[in-house]
Each structure stands twice: as C-alpha cells, then as structure tokens.
PDB file of N, CA and C in Angstrom:
ATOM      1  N   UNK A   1      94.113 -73.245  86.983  1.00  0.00           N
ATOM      2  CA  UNK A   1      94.203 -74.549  86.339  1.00  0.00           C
ATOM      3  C   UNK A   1      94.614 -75.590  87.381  1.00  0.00           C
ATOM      4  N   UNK A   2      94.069 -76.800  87.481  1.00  0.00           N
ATOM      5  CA  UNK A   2      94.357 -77.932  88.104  1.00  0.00           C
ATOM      6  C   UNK A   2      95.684 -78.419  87.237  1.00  0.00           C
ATOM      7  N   UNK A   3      96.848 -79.156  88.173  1.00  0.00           N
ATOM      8  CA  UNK A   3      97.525 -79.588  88.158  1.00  0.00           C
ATOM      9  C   UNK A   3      97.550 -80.672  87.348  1.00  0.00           C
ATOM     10  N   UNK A   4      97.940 -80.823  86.308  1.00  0.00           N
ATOM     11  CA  UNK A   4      97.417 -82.293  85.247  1.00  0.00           C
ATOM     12  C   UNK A   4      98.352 -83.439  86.039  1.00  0.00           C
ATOM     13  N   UNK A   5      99.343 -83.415  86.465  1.00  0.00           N
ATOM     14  CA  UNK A   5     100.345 -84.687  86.306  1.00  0.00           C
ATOM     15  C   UNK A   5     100.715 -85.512  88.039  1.00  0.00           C
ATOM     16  N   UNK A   6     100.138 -84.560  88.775  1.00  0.00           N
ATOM     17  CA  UNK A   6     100.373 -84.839  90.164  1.00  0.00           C
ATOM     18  C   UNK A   6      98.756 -85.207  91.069  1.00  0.00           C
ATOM     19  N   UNK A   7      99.396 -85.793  91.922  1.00  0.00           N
ATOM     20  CA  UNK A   7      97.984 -85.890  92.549  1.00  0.00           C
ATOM     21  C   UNK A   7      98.575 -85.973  94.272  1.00  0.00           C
ATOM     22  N   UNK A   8      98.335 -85.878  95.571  1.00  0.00           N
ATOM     23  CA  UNK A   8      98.581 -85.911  96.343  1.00  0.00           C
ATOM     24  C   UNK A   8      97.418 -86.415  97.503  1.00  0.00           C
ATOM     25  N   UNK A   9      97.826 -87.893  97.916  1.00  0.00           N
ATOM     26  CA  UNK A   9      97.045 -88.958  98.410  1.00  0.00           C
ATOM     27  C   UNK A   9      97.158 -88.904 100.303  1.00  0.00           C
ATOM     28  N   UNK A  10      96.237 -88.820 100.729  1.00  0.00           N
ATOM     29  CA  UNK A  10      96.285 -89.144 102.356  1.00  0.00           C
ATOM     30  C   UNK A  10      94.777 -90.037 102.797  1.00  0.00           C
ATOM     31  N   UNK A  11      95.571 -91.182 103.738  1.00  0.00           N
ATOM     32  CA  UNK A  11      94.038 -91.701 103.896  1.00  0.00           C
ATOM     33  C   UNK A  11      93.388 -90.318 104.751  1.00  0.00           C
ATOM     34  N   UNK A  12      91.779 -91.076 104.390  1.00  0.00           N
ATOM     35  CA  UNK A  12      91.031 -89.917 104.989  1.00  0.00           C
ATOM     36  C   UNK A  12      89.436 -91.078 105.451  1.00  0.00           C
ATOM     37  N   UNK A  13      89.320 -91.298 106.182  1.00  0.00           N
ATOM     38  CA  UNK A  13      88.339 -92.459 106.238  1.00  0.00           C
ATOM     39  C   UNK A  13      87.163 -91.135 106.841  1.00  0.00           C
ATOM     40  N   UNK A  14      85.787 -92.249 106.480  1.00  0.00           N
ATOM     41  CA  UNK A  14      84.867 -91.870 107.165  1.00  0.00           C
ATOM     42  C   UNK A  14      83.737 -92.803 108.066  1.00  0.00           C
ATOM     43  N   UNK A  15      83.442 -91.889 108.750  1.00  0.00           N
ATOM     44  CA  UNK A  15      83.017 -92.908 109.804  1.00  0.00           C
ATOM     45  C   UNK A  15      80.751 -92.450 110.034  1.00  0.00           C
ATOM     46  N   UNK A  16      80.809 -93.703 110.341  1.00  0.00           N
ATOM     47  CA  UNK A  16      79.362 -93.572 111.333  1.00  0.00           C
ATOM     48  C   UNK A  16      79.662 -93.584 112.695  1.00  0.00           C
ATOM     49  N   UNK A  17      78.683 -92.533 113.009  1.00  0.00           N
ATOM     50  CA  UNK A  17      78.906 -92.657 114.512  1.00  0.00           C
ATOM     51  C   UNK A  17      77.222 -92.562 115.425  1.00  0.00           C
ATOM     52  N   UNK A  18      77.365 -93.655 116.493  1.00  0.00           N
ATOM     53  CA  UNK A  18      76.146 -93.912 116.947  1.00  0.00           C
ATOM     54  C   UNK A  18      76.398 -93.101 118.439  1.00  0.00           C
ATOM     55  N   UNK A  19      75.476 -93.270 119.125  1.00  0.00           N
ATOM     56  CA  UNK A  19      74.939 -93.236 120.400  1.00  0.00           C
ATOM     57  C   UNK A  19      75.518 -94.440 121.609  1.00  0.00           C
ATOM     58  N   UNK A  20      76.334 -93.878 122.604  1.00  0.00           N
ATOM     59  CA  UNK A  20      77.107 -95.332 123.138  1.00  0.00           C
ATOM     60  C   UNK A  20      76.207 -95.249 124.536  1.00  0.00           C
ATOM     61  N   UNK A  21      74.938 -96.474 124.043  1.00  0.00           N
ATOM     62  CA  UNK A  21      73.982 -97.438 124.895  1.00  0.00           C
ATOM     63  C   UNK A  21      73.797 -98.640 123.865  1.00  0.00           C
ATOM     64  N   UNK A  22      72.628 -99.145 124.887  1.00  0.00           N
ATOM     65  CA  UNK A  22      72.864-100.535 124.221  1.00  0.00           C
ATOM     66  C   UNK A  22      72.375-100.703 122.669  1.00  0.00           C
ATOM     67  N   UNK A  23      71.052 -99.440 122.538  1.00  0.00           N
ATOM     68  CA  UNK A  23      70.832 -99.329 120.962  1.00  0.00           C
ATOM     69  C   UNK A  23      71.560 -98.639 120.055  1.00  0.00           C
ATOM     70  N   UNK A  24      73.014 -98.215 120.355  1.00  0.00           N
ATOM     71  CA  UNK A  24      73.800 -97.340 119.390  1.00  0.00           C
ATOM     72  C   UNK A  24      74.661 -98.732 119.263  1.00  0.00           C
ATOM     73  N   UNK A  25      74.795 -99.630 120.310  1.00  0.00           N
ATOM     74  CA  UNK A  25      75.682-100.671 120.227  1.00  0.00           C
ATOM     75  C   UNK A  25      75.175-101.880 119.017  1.00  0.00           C
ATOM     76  N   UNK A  26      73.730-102.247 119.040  1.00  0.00           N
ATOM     77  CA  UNK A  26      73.456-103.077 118.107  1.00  0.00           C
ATOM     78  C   UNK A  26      73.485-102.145 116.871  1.00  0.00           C
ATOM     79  N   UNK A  27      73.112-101.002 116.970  1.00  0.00           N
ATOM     80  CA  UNK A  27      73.414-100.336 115.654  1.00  0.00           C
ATOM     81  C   UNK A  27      74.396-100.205 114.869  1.00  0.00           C
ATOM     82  N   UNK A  28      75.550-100.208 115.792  1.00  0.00           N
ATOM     83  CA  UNK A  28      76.758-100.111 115.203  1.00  0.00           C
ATOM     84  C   UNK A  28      77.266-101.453 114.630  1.00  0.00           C
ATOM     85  N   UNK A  29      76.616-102.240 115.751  1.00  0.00           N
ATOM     86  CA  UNK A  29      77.161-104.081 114.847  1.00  0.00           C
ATOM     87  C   UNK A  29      76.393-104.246 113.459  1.00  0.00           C
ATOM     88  N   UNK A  30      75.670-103.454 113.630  1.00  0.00           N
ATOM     89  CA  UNK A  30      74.410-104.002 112.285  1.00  0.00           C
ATOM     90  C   UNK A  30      75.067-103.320 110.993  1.00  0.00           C
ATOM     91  N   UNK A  31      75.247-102.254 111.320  1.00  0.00           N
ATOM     92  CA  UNK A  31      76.222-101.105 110.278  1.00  0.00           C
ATOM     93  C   UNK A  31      77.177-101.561 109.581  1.00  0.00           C
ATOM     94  N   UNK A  32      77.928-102.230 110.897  1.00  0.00           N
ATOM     95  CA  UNK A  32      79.450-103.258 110.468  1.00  0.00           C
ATOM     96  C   UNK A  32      79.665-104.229 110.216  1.00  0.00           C
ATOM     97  N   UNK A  33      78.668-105.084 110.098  1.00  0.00           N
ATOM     98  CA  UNK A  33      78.519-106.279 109.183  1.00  0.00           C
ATOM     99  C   UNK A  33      77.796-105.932 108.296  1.00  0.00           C
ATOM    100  N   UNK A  34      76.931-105.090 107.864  1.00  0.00           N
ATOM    101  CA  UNK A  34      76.434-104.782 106.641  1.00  0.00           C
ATOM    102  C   UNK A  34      77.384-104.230 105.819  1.00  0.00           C
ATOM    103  N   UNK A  35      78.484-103.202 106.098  1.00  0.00           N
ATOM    104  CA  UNK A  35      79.819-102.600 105.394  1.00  0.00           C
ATOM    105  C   UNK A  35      80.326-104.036 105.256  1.00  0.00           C
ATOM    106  N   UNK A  36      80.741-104.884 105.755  1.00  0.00           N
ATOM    107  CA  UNK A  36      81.654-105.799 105.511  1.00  0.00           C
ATOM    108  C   UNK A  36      80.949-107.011 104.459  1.00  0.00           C
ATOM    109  N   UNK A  37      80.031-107.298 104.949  1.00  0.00           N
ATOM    110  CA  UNK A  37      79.369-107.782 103.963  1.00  0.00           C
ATOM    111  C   UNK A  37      79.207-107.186 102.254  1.00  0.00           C
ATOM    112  N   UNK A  38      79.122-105.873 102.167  1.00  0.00           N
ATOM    113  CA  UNK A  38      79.290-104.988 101.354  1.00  0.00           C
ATOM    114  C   UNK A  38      80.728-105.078 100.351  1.00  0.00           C
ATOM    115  N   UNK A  39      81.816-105.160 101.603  1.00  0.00           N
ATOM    116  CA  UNK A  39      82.878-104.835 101.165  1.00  0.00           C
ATOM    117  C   UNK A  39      83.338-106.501 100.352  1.00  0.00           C
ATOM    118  N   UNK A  40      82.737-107.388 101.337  1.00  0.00           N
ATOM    119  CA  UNK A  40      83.037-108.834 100.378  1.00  0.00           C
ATOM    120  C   UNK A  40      82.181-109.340  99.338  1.00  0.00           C
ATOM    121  N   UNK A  41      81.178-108.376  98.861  1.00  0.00           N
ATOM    122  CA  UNK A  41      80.401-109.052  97.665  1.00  0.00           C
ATOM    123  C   UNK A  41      80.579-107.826  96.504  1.00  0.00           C
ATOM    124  N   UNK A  42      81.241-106.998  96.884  1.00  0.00           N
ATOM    125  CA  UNK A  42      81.975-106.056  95.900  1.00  0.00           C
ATOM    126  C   UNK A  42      80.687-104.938  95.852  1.00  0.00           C
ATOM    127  N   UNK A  43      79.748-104.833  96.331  1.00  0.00           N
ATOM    128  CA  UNK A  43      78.765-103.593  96.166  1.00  0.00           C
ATOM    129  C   UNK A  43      79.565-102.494  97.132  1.00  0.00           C
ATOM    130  N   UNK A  44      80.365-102.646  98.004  1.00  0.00           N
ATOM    131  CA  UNK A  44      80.459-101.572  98.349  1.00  0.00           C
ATOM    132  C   UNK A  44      81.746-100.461  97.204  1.00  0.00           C
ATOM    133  N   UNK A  45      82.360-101.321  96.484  1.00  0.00           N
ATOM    134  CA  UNK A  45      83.542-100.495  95.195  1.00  0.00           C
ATOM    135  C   UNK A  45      82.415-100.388  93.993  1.00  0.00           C
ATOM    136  N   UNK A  46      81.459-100.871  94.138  1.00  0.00           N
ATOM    137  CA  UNK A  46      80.034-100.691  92.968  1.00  0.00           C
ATOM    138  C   UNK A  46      79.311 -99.346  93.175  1.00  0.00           C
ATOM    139  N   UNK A  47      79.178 -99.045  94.617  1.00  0.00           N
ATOM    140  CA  UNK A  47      78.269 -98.311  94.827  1.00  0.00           C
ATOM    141  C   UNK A  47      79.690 -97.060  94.617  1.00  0.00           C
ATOM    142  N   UNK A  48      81.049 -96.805  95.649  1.00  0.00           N
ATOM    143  CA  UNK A  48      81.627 -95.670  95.162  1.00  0.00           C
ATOM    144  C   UNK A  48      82.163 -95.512  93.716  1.00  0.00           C
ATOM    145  N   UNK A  49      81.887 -96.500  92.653  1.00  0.00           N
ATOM    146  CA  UNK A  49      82.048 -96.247  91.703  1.00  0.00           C
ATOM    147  C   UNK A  49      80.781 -95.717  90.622  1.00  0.00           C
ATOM    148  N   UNK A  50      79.924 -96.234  91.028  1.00  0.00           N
ATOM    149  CA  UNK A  50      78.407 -95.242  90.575  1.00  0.00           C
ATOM    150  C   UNK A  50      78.697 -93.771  91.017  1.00  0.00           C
ATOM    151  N   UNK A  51      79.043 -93.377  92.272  1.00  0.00           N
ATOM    152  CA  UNK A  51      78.779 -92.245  92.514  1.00  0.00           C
ATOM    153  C   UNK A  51      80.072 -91.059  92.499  1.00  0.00           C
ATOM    154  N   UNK A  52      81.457 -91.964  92.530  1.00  0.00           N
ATOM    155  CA  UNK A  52      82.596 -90.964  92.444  1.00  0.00           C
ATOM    156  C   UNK A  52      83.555 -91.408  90.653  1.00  0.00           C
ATOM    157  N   UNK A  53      82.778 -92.261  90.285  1.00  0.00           N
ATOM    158  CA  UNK A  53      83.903 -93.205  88.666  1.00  0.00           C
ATOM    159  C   UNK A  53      83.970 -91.868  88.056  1.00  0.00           C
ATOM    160  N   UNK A  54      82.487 -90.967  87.275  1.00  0.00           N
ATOM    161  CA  UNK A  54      83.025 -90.370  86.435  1.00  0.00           C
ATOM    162  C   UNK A  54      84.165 -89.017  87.284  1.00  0.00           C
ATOM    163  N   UNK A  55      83.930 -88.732  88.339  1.00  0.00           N
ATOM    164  CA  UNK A  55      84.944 -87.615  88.770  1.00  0.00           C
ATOM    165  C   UNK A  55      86.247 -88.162  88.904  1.00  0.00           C
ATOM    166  N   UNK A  56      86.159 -89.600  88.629  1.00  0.00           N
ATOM    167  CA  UNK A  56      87.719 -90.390  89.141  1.00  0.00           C
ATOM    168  C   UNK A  56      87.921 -90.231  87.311  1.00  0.00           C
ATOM    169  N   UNK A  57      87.685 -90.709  86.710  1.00  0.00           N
ATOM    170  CA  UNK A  57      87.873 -90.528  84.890  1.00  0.00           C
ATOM    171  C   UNK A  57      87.974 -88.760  84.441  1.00  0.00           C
ATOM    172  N   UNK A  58      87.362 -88.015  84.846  1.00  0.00           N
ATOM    173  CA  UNK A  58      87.269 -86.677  84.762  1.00  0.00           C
ATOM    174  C   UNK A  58      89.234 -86.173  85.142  1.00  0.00           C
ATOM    175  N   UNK A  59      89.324 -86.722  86.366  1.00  0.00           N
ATOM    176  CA  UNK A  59      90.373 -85.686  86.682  1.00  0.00           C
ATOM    177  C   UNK A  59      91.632 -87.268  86.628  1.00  0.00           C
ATOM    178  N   UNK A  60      91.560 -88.327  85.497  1.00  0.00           N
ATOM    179  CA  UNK A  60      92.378 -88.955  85.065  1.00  0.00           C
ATOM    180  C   UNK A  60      93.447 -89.283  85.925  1.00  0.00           C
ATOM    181  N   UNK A  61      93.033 -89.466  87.354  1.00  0.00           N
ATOM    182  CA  UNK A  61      94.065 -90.075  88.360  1.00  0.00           C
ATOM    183  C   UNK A  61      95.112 -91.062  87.726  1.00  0.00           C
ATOM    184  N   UNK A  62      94.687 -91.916  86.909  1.00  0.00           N
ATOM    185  CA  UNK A  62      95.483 -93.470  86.950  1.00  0.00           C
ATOM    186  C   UNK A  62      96.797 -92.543  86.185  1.00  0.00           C
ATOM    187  N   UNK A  63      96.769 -91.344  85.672  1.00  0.00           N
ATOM    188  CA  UNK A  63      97.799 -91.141  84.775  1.00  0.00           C
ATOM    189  C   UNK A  63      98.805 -90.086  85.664  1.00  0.00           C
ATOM    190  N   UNK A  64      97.886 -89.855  86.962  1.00  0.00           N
ATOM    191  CA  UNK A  64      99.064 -89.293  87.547  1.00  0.00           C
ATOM    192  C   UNK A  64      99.921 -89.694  88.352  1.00  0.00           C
ATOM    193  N   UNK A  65     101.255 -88.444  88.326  1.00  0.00           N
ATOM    194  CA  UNK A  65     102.266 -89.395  89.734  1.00  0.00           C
ATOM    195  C   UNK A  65     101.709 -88.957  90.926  1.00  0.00           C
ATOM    196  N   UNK A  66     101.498 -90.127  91.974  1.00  0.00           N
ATOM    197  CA  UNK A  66     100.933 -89.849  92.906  1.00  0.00           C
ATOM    198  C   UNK A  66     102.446 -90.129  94.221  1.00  0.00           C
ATOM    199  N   UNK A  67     101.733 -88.847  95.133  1.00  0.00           N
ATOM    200  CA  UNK A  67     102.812 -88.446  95.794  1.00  0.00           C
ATOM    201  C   UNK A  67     101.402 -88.996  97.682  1.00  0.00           C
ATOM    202  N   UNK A  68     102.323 -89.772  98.369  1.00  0.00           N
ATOM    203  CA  UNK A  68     101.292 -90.887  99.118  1.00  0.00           C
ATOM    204  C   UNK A  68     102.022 -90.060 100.810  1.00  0.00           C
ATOM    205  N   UNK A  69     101.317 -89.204 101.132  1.00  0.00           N
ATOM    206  CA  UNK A  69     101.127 -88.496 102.831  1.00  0.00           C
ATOM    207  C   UNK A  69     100.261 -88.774 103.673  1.00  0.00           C
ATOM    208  N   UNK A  70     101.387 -89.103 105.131  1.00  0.00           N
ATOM    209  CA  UNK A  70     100.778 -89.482 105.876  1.00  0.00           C
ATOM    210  C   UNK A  70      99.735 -88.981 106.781  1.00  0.00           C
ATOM    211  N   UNK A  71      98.685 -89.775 107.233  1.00  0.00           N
ATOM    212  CA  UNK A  71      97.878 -88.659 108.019  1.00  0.00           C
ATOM    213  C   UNK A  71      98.067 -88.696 109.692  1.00  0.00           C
ATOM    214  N   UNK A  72      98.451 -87.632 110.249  1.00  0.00           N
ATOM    215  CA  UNK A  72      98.924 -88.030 111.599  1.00  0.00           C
ATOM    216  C   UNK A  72      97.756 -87.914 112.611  1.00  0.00           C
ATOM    217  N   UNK A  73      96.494 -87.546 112.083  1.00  0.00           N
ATOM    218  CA  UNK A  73      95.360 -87.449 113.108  1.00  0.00           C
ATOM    219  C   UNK A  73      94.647 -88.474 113.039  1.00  0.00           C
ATOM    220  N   UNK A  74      94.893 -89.907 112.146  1.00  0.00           N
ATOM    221  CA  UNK A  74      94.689 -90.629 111.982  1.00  0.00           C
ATOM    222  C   UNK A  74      94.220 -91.404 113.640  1.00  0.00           C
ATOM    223  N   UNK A  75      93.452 -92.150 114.054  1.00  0.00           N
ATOM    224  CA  UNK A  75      93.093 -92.801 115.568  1.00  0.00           C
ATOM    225  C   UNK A  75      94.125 -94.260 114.985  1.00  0.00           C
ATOM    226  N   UNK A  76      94.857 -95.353 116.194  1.00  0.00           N
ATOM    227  CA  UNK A  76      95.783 -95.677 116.185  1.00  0.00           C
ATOM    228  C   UNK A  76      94.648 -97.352 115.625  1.00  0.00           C
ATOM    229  N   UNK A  77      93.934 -97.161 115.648  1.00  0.00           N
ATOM    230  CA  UNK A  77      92.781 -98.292 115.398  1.00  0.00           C
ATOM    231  C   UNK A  77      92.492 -97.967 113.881  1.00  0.00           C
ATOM    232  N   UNK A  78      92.832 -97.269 113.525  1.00  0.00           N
ATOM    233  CA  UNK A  78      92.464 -97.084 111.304  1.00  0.00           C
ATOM    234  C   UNK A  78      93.028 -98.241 111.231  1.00  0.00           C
ATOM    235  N   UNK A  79      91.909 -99.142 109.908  1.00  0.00           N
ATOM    236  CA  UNK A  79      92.494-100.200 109.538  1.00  0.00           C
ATOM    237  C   UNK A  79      93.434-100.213 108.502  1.00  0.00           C
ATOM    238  N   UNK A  80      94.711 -99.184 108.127  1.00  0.00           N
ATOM    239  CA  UNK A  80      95.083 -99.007 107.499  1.00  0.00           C
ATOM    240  C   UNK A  80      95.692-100.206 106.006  1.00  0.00           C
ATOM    241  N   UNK A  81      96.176-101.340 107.293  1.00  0.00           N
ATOM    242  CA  UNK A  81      96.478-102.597 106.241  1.00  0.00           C
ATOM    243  C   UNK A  81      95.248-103.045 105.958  1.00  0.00           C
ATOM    244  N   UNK A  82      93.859-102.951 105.692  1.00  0.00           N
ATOM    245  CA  UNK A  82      92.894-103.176 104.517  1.00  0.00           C
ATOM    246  C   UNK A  82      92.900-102.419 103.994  1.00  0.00           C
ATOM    247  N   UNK A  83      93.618-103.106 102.622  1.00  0.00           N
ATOM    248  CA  UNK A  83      93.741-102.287 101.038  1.00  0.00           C
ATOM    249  C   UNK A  83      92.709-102.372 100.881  1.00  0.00           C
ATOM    250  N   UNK A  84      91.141-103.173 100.741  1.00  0.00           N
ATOM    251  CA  UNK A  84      89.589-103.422 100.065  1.00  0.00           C
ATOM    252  C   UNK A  84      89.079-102.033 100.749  1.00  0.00           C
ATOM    253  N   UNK A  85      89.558-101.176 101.934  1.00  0.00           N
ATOM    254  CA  UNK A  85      88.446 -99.911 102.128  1.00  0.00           C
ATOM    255  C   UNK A  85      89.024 -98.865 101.761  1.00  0.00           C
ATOM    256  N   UNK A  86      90.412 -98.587 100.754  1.00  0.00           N
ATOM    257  CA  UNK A  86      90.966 -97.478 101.083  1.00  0.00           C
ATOM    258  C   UNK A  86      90.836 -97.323  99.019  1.00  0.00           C
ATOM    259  N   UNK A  87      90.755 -96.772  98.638  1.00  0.00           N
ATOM    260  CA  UNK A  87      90.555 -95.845  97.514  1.00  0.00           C
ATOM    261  C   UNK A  87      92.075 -96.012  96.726  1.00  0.00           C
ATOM    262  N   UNK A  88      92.776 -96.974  95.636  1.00  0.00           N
ATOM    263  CA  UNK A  88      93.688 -96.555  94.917  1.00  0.00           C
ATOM    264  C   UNK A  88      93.029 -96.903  93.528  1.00  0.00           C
ATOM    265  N   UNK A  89      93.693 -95.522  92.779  1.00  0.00           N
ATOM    266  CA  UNK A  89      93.746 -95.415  91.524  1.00  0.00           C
ATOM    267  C   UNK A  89      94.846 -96.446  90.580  1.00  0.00           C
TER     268      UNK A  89
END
C-alpha cells in the first residue's frame, strides 16, 4: 500500500542537452526561449498538466503533509528561486 498522508519532495529538474558547437549553441538558445516563452504564456503548466493532472489527482498530493529534501547533486546553477519551473502541489 502507498502511503496515504505523506509525500516526500526533492527538486529533480530535467534537462536538454545539445552538442557544444556552434549548432548545439543556437539550438540550445532556440530551446530556451521557446521554454521561457512557454513558461510565460502558461502552456508550459498546461501542457504538464494534460499529461501528469490526473496522476497528480490520483495520488491526492494537495492533501498530503509534505516533507521538502534537499538535493545535493543538484549543479550550483539550478534555478532553484524560480518557483514558475518547479512543481508544487
């Protein structure tokens, strides 16, 4: 049985990763203003909510106590203070 009342939170980001020349370089700018662009017209919490909402309603996060661990393999460049990319219930 899954744990009904707890939940246990660590960021966990994911990344694209290109090719470092000059076409992994425009690729990567193109990537990252398209995410950001994404992230400021709200399709990008549209799109993980099409594809993760009902498993987020399924296992009724908002009702649990959430217990918030740190991740230490984290790279020192995570944008951690943007709350808009990080996932709270």
């Amino acid at each position: 049985m899954i744990e009904p009342t707890l939940m246990l939170r660590y960021p966990l980001p994911r990344y694209f990763f290109v090719r470092r020349n000059a076409e992994g370089d425009r690729l990567a700018e193109r990537i990252r203003t398209g995410m950001e662009m994404m992230v400021k017209d709200g399709s990008l919490i549209a799109l993980f909510n099409k594809h993760k909402g009902p498993l987020v309603e399924r296992a009724r996060i908002a009702s649990r106590r959430i217990i918030e661990l740190p991740n230490p393999a984290l790279p020192p460049e995570t944008p951690l203070q943007r709350s808009e990319l990080w996932f709270k219930p």
